[in-house]
N, C-alpha and C. Protein backbone atom coordinates (compact mmCIF):
# COMPACT_ATOMS: atom_id res chain seq x y z
N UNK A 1 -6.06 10.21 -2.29
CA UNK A 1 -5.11 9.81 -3.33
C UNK A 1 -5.10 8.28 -3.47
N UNK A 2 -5.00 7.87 -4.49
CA UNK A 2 -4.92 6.35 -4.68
C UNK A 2 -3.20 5.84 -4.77
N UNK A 3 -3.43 4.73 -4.81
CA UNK A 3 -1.94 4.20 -4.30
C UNK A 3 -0.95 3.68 -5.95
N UNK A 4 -1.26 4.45 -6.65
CA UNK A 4 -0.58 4.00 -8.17
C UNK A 4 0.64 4.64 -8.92
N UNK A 5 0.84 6.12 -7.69
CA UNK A 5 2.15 6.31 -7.91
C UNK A 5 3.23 6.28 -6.85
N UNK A 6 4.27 5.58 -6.95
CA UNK A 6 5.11 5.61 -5.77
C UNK A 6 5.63 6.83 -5.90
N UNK A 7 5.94 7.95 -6.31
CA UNK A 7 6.06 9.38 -5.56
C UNK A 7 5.09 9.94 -4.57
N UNK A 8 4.08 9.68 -4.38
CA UNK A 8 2.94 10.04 -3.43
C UNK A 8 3.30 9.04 -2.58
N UNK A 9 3.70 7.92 -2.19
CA UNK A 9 3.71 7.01 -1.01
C UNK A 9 5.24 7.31 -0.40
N UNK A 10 5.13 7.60 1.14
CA UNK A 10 6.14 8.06 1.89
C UNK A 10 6.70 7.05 3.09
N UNK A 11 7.57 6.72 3.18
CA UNK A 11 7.76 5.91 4.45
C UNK A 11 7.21 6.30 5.84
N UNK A 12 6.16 5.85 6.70
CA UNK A 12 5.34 5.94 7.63
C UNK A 12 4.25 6.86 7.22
N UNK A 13 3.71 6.95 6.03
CA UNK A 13 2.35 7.32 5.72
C UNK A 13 1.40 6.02 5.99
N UNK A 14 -0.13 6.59 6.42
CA UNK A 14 -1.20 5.81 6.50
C UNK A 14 -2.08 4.73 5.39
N UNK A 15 -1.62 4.08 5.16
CA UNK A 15 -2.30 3.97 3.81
C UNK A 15 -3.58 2.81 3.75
N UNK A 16 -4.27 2.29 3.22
CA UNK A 16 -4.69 0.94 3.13
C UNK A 16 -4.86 0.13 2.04
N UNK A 17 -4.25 -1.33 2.32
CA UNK A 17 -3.72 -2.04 1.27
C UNK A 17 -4.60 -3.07 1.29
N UNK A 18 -4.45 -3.79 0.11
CA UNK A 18 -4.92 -4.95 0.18
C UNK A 18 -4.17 -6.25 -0.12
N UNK A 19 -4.21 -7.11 0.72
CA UNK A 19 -3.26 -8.22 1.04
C UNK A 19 -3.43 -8.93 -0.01
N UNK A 20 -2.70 -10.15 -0.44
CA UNK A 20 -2.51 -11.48 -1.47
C UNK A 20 -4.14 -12.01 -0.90
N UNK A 21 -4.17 -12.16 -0.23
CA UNK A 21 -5.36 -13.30 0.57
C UNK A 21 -6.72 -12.59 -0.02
N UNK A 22 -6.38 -11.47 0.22
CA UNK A 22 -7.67 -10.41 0.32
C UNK A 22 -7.94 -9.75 -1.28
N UNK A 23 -7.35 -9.91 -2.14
CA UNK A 23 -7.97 -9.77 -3.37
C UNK A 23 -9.05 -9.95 -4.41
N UNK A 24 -9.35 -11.29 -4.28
CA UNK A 24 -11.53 -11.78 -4.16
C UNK A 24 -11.96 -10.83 -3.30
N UNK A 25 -11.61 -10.49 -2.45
CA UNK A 25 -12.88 -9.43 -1.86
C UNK A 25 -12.76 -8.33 -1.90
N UNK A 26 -11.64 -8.39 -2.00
CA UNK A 26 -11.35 -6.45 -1.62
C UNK A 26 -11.23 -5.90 -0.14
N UNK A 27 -11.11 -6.46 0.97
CA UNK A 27 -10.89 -6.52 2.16
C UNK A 27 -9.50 -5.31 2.28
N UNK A 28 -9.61 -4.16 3.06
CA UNK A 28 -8.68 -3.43 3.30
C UNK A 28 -7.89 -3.50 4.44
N UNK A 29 -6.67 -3.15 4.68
CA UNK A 29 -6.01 -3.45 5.85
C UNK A 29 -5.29 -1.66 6.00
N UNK A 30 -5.68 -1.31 6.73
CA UNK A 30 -4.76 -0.18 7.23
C UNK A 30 -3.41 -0.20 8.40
N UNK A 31 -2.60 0.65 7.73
CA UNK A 31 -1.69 0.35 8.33
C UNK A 31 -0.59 1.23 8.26
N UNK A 32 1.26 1.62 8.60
CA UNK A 32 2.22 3.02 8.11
C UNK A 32 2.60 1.97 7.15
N UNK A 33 3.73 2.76 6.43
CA UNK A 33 4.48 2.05 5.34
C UNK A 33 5.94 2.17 6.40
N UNK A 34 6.23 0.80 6.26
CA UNK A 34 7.62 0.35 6.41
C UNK A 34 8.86 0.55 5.18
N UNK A 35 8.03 -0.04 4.15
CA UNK A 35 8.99 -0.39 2.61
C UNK A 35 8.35 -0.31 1.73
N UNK A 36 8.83 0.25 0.79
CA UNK A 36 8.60 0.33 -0.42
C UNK A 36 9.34 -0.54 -1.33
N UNK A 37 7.95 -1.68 -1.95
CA UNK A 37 8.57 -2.28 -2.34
C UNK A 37 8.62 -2.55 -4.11
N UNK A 38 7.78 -1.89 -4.93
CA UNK A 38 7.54 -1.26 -6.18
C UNK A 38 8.59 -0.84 -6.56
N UNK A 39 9.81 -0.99 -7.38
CA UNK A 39 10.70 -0.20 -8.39
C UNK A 39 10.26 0.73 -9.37
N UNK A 40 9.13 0.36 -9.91
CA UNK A 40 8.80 1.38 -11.10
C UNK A 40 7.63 2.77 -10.48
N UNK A 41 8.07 3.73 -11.21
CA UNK A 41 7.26 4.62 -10.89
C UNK A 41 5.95 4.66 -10.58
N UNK A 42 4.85 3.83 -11.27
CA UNK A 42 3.66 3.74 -11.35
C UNK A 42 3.30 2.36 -11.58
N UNK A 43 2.28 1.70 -10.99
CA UNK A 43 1.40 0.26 -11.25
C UNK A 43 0.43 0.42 -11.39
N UNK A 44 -0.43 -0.13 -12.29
CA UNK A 44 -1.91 -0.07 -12.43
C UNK A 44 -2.73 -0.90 -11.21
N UNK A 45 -2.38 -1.56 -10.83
CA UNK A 45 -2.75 -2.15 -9.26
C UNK A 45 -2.78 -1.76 -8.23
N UNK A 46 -1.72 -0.94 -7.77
CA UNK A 46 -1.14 -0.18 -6.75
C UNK A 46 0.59 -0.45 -6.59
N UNK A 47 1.01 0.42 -5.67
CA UNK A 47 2.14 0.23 -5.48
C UNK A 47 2.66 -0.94 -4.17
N UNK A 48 3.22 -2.01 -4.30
CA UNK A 48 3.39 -2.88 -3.25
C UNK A 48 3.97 -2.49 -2.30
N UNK A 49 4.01 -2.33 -0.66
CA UNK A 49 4.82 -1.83 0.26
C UNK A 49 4.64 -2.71 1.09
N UNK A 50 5.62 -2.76 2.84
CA UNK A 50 5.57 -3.76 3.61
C UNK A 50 5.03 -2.80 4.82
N UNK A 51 4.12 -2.90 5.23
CA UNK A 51 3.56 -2.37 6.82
C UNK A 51 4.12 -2.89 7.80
N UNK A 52 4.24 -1.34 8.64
CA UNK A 52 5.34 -1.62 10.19
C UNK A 52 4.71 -2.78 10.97
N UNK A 53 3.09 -2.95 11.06
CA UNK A 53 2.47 -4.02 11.67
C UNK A 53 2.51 -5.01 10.93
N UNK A 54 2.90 -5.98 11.63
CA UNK A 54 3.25 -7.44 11.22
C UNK A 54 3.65 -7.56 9.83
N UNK A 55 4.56 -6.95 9.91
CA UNK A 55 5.06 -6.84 8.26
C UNK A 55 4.44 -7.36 7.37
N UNK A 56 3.14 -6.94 7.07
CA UNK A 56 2.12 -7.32 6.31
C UNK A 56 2.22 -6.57 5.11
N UNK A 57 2.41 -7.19 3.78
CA UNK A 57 2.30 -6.98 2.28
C UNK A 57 1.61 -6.92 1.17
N UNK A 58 1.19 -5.73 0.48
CA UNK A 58 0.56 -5.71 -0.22
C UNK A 58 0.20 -4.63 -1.18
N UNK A 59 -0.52 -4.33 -2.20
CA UNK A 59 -1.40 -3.02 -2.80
C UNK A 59 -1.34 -1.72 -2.72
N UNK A 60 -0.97 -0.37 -2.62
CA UNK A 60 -1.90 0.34 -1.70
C UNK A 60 -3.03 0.58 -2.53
N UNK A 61 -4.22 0.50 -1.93
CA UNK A 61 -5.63 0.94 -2.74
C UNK A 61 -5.55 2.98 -2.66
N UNK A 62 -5.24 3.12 -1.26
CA UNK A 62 -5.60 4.34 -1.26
C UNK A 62 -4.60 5.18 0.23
N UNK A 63 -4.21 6.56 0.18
CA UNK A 63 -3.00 6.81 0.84
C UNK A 63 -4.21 7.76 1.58
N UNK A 64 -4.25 7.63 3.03
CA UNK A 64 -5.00 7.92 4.15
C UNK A 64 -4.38 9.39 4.78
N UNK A 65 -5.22 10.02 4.49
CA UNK A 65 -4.81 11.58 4.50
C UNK A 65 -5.44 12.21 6.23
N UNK A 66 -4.58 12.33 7.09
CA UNK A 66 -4.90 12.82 8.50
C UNK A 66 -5.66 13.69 9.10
C-alpha cells in the first residue's frame, strides 16, 4: 500500500518514509508511526507522520505489510 491515504496509516504501523533531507534522492527510512500528522484525508506526496525512533518526520512512501 502506498502512503497517500491517511485511513490506511495506523498508529504503530511499519511504514517507510522519506525525510525533508532525503527528498533529492529518495532515501527511505523505516520506522512505527508515532503521529499522524496530515489533517486531510489524502496527499499526493504522502501522508506526513512522526516515527517512535528519534522522532523522525516525514512522507510515507509506502505502509510495510508483516
Amino acid at each position: 500500500m502506498n502512503g497517500k491515504k491517511r485511513a490506511d496509516i495506523k498508529i504503530g504501523a511499519l511504514v517507510d518514509i522519506v525525510l525533508k533531507k532525503d527528498q533529492r534522492t529518495g532515501t527511505l527510512t523505516r520506522g512505527h508511526v508515532k503521529r499522524i500528522l496530515t489533517n486531510s484525508a489524502q496527499h499526493p506526496h504522502g501522508i506526513k507522520v512522526m516515527l517512535e525512533e528519534e522522532n523522525q518526520v516525514g512522507r510515507v512512501q509506502k505502509i510495510v505489510t508483516e
